[in-house]
C-alpha atoms as a PDB file:
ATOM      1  CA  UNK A   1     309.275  99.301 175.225  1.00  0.00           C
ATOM      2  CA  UNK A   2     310.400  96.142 173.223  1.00  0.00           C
ATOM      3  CA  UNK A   3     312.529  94.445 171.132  1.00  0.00           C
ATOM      4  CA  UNK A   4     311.597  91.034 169.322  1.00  0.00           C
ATOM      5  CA  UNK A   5     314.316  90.079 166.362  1.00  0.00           C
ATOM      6  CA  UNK A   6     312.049  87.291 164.942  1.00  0.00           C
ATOM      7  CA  UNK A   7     313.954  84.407 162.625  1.00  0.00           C
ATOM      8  CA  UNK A   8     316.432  87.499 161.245  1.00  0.00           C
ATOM      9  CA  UNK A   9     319.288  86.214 158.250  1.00  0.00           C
ATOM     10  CA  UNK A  10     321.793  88.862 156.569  1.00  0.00           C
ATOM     11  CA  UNK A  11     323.804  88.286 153.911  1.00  0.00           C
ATOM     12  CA  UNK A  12     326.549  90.436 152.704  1.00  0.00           C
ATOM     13  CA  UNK A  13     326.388  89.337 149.242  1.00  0.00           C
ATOM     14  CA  UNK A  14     327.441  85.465 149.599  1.00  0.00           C
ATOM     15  CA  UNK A  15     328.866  85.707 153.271  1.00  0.00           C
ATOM     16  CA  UNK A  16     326.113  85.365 155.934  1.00  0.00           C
ATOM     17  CA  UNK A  17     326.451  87.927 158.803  1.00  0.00           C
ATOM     18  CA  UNK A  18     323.341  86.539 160.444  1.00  0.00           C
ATOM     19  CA  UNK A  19     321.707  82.712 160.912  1.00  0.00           C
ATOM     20  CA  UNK A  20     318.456  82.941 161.955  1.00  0.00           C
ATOM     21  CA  UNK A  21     318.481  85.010 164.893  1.00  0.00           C
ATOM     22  CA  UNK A  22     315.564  85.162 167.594  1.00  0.00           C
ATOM     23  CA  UNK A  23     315.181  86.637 170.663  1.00  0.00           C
ATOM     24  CA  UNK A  24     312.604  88.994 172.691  1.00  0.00           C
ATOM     25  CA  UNK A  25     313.548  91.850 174.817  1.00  0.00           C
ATOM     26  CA  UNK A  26     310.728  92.762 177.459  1.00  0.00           C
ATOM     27  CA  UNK A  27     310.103  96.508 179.417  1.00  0.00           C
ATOM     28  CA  UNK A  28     313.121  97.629 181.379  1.00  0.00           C
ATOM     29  CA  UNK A  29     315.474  95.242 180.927  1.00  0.00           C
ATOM     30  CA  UNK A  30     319.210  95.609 180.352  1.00  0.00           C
ATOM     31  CA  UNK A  31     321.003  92.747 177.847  1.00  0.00           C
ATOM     32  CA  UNK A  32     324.353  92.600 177.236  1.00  0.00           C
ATOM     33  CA  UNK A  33     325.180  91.335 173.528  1.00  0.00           C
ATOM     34  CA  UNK A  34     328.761  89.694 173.487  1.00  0.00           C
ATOM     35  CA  UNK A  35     330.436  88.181 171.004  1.00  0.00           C
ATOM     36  CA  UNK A  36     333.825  88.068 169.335  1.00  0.00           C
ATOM     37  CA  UNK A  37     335.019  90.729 166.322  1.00  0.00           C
ATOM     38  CA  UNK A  38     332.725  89.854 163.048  1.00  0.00           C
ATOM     39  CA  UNK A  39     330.367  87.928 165.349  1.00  0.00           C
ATOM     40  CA  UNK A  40     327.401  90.029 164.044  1.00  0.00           C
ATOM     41  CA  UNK A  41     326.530  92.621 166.641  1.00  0.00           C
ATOM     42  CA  UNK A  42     326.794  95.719 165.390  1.00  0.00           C
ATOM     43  CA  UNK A  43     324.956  94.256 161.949  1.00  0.00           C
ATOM     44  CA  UNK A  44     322.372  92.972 163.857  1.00  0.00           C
ATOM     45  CA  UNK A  45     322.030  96.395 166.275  1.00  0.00           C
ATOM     46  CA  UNK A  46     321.743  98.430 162.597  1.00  0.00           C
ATOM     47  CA  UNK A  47     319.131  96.303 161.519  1.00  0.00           C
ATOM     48  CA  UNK A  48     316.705  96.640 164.841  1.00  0.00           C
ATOM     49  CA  UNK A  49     317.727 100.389 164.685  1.00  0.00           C
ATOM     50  CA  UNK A  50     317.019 100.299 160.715  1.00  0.00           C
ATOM     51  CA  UNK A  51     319.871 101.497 159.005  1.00  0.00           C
ATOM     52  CA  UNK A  52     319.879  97.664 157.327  1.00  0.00           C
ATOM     53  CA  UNK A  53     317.440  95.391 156.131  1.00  0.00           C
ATOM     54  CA  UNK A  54     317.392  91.893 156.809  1.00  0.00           C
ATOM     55  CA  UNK A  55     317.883  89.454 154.137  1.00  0.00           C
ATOM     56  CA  UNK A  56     315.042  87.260 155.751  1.00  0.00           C
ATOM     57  CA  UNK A  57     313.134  87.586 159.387  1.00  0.00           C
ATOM     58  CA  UNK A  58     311.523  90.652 160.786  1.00  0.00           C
ATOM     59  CA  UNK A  59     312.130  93.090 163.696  1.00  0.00           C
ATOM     60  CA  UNK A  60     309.476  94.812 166.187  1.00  0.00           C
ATOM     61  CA  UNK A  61     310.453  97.722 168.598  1.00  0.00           C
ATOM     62  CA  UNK A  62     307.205  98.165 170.766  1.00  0.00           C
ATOM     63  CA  UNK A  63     305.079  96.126 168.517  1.00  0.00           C
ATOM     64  CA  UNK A  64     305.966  97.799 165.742  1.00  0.00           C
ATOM     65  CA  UNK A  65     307.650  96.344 162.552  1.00  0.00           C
ATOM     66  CA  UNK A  66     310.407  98.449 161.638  1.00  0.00           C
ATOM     67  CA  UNK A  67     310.540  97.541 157.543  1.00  0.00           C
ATOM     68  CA  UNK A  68     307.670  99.427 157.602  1.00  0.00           C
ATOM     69  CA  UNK A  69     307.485 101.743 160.485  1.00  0.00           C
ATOM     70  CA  UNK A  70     310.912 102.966 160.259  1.00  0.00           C
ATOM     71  CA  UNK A  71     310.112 106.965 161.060  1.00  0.00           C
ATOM     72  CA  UNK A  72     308.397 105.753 163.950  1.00  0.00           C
ATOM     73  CA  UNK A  73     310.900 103.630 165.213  1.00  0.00           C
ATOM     74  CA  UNK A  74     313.645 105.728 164.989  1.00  0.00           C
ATOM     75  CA  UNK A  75     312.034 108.204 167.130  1.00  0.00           C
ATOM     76  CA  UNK A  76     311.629 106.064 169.613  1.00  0.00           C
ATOM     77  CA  UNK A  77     315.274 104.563 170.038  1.00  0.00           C
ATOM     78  CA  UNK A  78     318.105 105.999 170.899  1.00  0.00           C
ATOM     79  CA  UNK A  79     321.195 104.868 168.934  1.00  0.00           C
ATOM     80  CA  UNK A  80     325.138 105.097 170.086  1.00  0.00           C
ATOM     81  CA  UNK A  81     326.846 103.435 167.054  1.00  0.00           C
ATOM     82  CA  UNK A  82     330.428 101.834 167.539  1.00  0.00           C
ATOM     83  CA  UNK A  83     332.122 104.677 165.757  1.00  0.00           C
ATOM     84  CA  UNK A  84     330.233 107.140 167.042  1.00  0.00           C
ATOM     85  CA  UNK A  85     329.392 110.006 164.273  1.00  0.00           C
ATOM     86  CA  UNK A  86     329.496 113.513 165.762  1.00  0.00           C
ATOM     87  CA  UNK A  87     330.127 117.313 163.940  1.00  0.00           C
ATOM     88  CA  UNK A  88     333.576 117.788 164.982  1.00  0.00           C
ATOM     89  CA  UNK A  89     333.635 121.536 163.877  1.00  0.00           C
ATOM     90  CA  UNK A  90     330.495 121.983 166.061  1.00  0.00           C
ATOM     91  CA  UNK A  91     330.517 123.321 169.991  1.00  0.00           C
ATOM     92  CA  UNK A  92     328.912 120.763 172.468  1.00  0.00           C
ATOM     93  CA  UNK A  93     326.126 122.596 172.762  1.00  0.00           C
ATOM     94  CA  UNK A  94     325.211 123.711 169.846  1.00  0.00           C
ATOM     95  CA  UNK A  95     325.726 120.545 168.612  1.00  0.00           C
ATOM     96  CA  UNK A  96     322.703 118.977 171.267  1.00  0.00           C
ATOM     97  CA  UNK A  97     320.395 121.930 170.339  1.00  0.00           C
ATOM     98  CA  UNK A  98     321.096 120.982 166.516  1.00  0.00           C
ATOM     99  CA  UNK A  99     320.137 117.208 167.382  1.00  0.00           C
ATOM    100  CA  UNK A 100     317.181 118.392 169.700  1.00  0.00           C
ATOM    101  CA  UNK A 101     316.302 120.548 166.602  1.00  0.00           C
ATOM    102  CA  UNK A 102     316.096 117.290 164.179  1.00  0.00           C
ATOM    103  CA  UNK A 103     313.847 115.647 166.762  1.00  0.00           C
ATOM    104  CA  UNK A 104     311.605 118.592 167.124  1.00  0.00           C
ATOM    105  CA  UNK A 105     311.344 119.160 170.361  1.00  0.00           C
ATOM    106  CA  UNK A 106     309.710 121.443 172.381  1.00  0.00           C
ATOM    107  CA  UNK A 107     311.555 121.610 175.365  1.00  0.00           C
ATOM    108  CA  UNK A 108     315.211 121.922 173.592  1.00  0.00           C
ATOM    109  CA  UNK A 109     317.223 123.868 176.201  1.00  0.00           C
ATOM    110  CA  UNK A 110     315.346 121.842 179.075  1.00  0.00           C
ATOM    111  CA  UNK A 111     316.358 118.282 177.729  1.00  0.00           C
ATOM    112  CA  UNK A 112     320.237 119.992 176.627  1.00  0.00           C
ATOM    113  CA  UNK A 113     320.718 121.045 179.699  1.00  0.00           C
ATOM    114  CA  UNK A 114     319.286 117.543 181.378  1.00  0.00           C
ATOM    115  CA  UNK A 115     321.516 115.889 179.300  1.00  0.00           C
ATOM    116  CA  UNK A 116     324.735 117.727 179.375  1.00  0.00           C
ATOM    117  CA  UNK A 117     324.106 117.352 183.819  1.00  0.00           C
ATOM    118  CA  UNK A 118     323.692 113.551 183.787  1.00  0.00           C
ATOM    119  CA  UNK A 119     326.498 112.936 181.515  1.00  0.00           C
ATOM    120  CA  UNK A 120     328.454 115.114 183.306  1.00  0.00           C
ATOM    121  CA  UNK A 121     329.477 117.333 179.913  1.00  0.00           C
ATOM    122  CA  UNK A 122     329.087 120.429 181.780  1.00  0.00           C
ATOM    123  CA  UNK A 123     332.415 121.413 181.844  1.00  0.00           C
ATOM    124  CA  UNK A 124     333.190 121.146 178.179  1.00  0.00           C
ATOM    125  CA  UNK A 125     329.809 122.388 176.714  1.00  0.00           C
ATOM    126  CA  UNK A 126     331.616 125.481 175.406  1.00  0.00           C
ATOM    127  CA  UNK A 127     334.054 123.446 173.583  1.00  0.00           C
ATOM    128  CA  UNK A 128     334.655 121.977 170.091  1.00  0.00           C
ATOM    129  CA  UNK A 129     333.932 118.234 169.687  1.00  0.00           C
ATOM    130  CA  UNK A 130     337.043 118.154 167.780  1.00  0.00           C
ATOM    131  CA  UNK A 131     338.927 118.708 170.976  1.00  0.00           C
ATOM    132  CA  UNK A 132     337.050 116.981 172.940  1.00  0.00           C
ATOM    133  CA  UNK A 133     339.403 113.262 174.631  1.00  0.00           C
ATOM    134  CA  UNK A 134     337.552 110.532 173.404  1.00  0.00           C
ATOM    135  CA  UNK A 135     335.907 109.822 176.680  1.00  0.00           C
ATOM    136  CA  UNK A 136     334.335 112.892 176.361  1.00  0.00           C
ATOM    137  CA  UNK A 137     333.441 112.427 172.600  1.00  0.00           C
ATOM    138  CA  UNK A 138     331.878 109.173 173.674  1.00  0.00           C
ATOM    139  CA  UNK A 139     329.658 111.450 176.581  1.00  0.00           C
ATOM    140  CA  UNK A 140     328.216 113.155 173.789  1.00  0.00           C
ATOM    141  CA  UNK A 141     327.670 110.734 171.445  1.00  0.00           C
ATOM    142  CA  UNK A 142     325.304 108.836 174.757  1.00  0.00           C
ATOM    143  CA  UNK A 143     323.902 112.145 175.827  1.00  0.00           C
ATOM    144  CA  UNK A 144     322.444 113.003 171.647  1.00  0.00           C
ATOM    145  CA  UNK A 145     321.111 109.172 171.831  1.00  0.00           C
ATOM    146  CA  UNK A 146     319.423 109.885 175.116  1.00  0.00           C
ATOM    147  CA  UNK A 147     318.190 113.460 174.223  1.00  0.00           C
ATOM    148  CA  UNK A 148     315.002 112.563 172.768  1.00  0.00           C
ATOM    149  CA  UNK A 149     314.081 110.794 175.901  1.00  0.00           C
ATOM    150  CA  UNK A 150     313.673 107.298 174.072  1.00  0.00           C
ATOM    151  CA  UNK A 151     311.988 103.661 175.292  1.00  0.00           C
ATOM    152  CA  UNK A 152     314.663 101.890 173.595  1.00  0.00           C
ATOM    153  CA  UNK A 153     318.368 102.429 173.602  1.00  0.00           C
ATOM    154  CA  UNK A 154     321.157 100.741 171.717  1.00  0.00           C
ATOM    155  CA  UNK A 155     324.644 101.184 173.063  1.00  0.00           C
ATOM    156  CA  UNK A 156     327.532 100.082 170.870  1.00  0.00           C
ATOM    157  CA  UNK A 157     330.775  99.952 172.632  1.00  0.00           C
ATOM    158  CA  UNK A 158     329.540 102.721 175.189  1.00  0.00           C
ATOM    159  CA  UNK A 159     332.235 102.968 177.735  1.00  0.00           C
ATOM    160  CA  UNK A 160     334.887 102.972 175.125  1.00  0.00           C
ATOM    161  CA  UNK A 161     337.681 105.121 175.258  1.00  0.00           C
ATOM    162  CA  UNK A 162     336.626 106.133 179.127  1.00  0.00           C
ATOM    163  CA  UNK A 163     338.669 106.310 181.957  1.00  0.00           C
ATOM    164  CA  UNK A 164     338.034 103.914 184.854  1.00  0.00           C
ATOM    165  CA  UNK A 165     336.130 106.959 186.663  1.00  0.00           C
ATOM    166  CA  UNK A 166     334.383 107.569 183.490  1.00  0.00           C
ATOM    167  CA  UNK A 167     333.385 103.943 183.052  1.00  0.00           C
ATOM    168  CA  UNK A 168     332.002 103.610 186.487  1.00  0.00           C
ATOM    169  CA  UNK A 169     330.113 106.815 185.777  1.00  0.00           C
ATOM    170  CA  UNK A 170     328.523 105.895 182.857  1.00  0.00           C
ATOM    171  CA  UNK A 171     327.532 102.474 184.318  1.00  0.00           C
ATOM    172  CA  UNK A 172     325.230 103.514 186.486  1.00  0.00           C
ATOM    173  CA  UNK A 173     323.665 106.251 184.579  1.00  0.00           C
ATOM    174  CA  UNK A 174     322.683 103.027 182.018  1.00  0.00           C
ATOM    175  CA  UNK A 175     321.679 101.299 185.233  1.00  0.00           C
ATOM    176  CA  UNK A 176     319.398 103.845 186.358  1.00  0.00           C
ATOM    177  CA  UNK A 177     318.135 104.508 182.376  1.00  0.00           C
ATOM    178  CA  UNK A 178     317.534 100.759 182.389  1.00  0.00           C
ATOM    179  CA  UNK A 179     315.521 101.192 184.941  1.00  0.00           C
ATOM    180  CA  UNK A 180     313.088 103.049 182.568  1.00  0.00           C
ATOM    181  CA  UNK A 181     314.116 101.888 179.219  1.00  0.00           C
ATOM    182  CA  UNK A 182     315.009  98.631 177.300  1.00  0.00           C
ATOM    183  CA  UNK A 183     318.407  98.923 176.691  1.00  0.00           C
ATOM    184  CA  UNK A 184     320.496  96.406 174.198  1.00  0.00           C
ATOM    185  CA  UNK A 185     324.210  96.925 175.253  1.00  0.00           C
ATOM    186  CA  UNK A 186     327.164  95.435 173.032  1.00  0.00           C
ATOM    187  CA  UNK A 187     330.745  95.679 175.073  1.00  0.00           C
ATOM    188  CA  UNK A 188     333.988  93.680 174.816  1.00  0.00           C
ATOM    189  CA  UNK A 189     334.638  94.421 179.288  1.00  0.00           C
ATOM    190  CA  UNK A 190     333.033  91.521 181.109  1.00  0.00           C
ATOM    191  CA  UNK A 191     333.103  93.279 184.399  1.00  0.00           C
ATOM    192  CA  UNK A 192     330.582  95.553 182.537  1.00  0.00           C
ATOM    193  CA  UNK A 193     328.163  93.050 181.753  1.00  0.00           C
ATOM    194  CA  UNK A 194     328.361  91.218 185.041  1.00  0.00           C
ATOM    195  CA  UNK A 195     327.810  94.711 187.232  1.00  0.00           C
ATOM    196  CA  UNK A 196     324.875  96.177 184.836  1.00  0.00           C
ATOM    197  CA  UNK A 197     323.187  93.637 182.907  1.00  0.00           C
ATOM    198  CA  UNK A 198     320.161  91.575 183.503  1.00  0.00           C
ATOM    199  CA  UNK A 199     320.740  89.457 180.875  1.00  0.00           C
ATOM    200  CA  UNK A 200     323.448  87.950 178.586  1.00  0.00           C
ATOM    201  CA  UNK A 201     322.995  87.154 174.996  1.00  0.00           C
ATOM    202  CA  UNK A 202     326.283  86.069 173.403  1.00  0.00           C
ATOM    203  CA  UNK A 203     326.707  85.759 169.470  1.00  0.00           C
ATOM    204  CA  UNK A 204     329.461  83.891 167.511  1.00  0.00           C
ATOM    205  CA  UNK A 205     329.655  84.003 163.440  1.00  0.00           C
ATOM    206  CA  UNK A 206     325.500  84.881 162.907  1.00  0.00           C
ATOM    207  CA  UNK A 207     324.143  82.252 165.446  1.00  0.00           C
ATOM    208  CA  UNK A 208     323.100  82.954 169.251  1.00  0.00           C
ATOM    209  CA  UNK A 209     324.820  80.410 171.590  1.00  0.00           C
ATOM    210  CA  UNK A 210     323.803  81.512 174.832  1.00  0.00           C
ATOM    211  CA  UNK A 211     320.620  83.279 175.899  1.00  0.00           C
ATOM    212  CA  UNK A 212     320.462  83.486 180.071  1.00  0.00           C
ATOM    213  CA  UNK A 213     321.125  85.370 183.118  1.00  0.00           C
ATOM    214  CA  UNK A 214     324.939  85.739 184.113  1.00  0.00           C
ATOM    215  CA  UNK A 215     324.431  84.293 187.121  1.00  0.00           C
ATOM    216  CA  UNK A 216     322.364  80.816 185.073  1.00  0.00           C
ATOM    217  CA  UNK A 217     325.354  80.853 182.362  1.00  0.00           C
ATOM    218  CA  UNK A 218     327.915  81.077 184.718  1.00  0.00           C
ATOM    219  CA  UNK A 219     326.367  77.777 186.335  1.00  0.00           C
ATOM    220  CA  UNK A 220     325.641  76.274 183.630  1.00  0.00           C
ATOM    221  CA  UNK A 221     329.298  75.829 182.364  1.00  0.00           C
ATOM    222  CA  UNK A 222     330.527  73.861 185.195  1.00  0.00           C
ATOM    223  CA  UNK A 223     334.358  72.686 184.897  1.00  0.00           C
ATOM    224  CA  UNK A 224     334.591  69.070 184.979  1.00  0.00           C
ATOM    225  CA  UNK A 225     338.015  70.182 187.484  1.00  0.00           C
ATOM    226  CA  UNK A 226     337.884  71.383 191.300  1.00  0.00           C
ATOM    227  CA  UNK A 227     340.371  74.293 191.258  1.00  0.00           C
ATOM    228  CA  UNK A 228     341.423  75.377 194.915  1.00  0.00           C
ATOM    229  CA  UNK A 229     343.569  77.892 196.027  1.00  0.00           C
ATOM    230  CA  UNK A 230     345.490  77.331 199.298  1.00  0.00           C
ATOM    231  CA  UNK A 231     347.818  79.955 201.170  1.00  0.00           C
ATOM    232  CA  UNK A 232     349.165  77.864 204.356  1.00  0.00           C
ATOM    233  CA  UNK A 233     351.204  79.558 206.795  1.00  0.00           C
ATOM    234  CA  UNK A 234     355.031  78.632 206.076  1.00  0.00           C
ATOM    235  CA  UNK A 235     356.669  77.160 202.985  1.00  0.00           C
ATOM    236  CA  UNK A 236     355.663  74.047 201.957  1.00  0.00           C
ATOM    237  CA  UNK A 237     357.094  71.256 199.049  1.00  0.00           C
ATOM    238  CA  UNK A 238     355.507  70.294 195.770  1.00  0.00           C
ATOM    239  CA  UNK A 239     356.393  66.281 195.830  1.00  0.00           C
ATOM    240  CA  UNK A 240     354.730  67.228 199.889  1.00  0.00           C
ATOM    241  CA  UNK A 241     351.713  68.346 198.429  1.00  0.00           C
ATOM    242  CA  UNK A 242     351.719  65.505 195.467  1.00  0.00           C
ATOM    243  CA  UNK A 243     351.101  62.916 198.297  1.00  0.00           C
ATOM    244  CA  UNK A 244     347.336  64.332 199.524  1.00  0.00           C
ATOM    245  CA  UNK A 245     344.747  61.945 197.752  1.00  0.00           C
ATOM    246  CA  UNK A 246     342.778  63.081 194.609  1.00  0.00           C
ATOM    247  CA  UNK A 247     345.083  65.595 193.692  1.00  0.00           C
ATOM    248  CA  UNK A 248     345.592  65.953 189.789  1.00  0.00           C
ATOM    249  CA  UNK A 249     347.540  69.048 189.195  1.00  0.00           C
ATOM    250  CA  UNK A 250     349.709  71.799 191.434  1.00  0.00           C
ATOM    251  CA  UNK A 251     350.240  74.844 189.902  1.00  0.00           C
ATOM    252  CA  UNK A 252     352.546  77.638 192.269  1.00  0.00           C
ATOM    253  CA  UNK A 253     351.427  80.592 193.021  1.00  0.00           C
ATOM    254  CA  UNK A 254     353.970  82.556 195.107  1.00  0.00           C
ATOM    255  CA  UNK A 255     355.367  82.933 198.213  1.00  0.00           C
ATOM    256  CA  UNK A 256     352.843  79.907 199.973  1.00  0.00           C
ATOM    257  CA  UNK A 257     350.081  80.008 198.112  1.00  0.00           C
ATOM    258  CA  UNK A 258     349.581  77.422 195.496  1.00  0.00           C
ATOM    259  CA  UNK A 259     346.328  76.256 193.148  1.00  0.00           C
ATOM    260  CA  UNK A 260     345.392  72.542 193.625  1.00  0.00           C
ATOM    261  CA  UNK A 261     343.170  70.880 190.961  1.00  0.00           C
ATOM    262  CA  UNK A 262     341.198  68.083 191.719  1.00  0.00           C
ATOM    263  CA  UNK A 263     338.237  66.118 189.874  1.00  0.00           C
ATOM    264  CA  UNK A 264     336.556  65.996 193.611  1.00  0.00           C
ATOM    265  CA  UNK A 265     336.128  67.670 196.403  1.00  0.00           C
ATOM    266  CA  UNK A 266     339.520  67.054 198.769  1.00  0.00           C
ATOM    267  CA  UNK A 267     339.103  70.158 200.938  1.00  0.00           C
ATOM    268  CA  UNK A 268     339.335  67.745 203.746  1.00  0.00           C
ATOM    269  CA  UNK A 269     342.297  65.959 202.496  1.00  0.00           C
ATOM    270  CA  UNK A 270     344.292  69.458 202.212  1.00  0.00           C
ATOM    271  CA  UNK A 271     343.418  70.393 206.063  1.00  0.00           C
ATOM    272  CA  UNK A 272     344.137  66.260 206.894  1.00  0.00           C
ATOM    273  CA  UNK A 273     347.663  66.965 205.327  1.00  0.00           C
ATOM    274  CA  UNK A 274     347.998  70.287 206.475  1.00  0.00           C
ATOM    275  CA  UNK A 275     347.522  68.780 210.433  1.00  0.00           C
ATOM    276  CA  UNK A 276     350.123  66.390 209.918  1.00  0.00           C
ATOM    277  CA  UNK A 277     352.725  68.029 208.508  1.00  0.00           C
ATOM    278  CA  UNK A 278     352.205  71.094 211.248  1.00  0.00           C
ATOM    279  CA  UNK A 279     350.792  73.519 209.203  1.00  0.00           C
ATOM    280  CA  UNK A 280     348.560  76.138 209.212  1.00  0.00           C
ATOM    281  CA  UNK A 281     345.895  76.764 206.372  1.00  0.00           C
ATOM    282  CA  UNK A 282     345.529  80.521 206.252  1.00  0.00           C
ATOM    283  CA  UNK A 283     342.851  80.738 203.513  1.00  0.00           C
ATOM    284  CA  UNK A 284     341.642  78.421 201.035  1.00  0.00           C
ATOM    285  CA  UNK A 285     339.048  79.321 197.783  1.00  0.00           C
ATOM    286  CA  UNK A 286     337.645  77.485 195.462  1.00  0.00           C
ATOM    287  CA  UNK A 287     337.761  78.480 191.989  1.00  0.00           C
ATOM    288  CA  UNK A 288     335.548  79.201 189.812  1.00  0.00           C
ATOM    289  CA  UNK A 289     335.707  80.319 185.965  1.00  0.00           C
ATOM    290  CA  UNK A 290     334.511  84.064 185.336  1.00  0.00           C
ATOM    291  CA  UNK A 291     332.309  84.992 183.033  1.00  0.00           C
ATOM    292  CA  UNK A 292     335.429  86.015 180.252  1.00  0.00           C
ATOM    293  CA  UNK A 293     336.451  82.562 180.987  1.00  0.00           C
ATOM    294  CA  UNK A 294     333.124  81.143 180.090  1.00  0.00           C
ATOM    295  CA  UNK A 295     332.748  83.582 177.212  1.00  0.00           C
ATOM    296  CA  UNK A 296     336.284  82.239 175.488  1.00  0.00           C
ATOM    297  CA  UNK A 297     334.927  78.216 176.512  1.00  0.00           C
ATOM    298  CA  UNK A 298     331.725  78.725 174.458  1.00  0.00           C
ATOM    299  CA  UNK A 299     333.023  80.384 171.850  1.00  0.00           C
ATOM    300  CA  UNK A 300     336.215  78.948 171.336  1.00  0.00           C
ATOM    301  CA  UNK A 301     334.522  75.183 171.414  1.00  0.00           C
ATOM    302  CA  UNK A 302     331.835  76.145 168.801  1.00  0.00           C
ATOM    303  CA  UNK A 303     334.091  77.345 166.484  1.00  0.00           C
ATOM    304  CA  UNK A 304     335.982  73.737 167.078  1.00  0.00           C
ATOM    305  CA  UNK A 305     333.133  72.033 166.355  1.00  0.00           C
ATOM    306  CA  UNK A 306     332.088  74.063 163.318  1.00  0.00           C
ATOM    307  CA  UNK A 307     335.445  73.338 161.715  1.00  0.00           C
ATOM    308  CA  UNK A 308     334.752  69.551 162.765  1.00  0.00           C
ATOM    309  CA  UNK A 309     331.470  69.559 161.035  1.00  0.00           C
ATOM    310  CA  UNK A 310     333.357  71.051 158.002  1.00  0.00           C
ATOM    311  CA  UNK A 311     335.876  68.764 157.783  1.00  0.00           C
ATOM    312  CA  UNK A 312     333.013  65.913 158.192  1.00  0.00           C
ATOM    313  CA  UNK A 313     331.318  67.741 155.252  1.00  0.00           C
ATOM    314  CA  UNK A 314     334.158  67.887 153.096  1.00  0.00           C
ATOM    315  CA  UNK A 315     334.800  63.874 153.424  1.00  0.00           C
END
């Protein structure tokens, strides 16, 4: 229960989708795979799931090449694409036999019926997909990827068009599937990859810039700035709070909370000032970026510096 995407280019005819892309996914672990629109994720998801071929590089799911083990493969995995294919003129249910049916299996109404329960379909098996909300559409497009009972899953945008129950919902059912499966996840929410994913692999134009834990790449990007946020107890003066050593910036809030930015730590200075001007400091936080903030940082500055290097280039 694997994935290793070994050295992998793809070029769509002279654009390059793909630059030498490596990375190994072990037994039950959940990645996240993030990345701005036309990064490369979903090309790179159709390739491991074999609906592409690379242009150079090879894949393995459990050990197993898939340029030439495709049939194989694609047993194994279990597949949610981003736009999410289904028979709109077919009933839920029959629709999950007919998939069970293509997989050839021999517990069909067992694994329907498993399906349809975890996914919580039950009360619109009877209905047509084609009126079907889209959360519900996106239910059955996860519960035919996880019908066949795969080692591998690869979820494309899996929580879109869910409601904030539905999201939650679906969270932990790939929680608890990671907890049997390897599971590649792409998603544009950041609270999704922070509360279910062990790992973060993000992806901007073909090349992977971060490869880590959230909890390592959130560290890793440390701000150079000390951002504090400060609610004291009655109203207080901006050219006041301009006079407390080390301060660089003071942004307000409202009502008597403001953010003060500092390239040190002057936590000690605020309650100093705060003492001798009578007040009281109610709460105050330190800062940190999330992981969307880090997410726009890393991407935003290597796109800067690729269009530095091209403008070098071009000299």
């Amino acid at each position: 229960m694997s994935i290793t995407v070994n050295k992998v280019t793809k070029f769509y005819g002279r654009q390059k989708a793909l630059d030498n892309v490596s990375f190994h996914i072990p037994d039950r672990q959940i990645v996240g795979f993030i990345g701005p629109n036309g990064a490369g994720k979903t090309t790179l998801m159709r390739i491991i799931t074999g609906y592409l071929e690379p242009s150079k590089g090879e894949v393995l799911v459990n050990g197993l090449p898939v340029s030439t083990k495709k049939k194989i493969i694609q047993s194994q995995i279990g597949y949610l694409p981003e736009n999410n294919p289904l028979y709109y003129d077919m009933y839920v249910e029959d629709f999950l036999m007919f998939v069970a049916s293509i997989f050839k299996l021999k517990n069909k109404k067992q694994q329907v019926e498993h399906v349809i329960k975890i996914t919580g379909l039950g009360p619109e098996r009877k209905k047509k997909i084609a009126h079907l909300s889209k959360g519900y559409k996106q239910r059955v497009g996860l519960a035919q990827a996880i019908l066949h009972n795969p080692s591998v899953l690869i979820l494309d945008e899996p929580t879109s068009g869910l409601d904030p129950n539905q999201i939650i919902e679906i969270r932990n059912l790939i929680k608890q599937l990671g907890q049997q499966k390897t599971v590649l996840l792409s998603t544009h929410i950041m609270q999704e990859v922070e509360a279910i994913c062990d790992r973060i692999i993000i992806i901007n134009k073909g090349k992977i810039i971060a490869d880590d834990t959230p909890e390592t790449i959130e560290n890793r990007v440390e701000d150079s700035m000390l951002k504090f946020l400060i609610e004291f107890d009655r109203d207080v003066k901006r050219k006041d709070l301009e006079t407390i050593p080390g301060v660089e910036e003071i942004h307000y809030i409202k009502d008597n909370k403001w953010l003060i930015i500092s390239l040190d730590d002057i936590r000690k200075n605020i309650f100093q000032f705060a003492v001798s001007r009578n007040l009281t400091v109610l709460t105050i936080e330190q800062k940190k970026k999330n992981l969307e903030e880090i997410f726009r940082e890393l991407t935003t500055n290597a796109n800067h510096l690729e269009a530095q290097n091209d403008n070098t280039n071009n000299q």
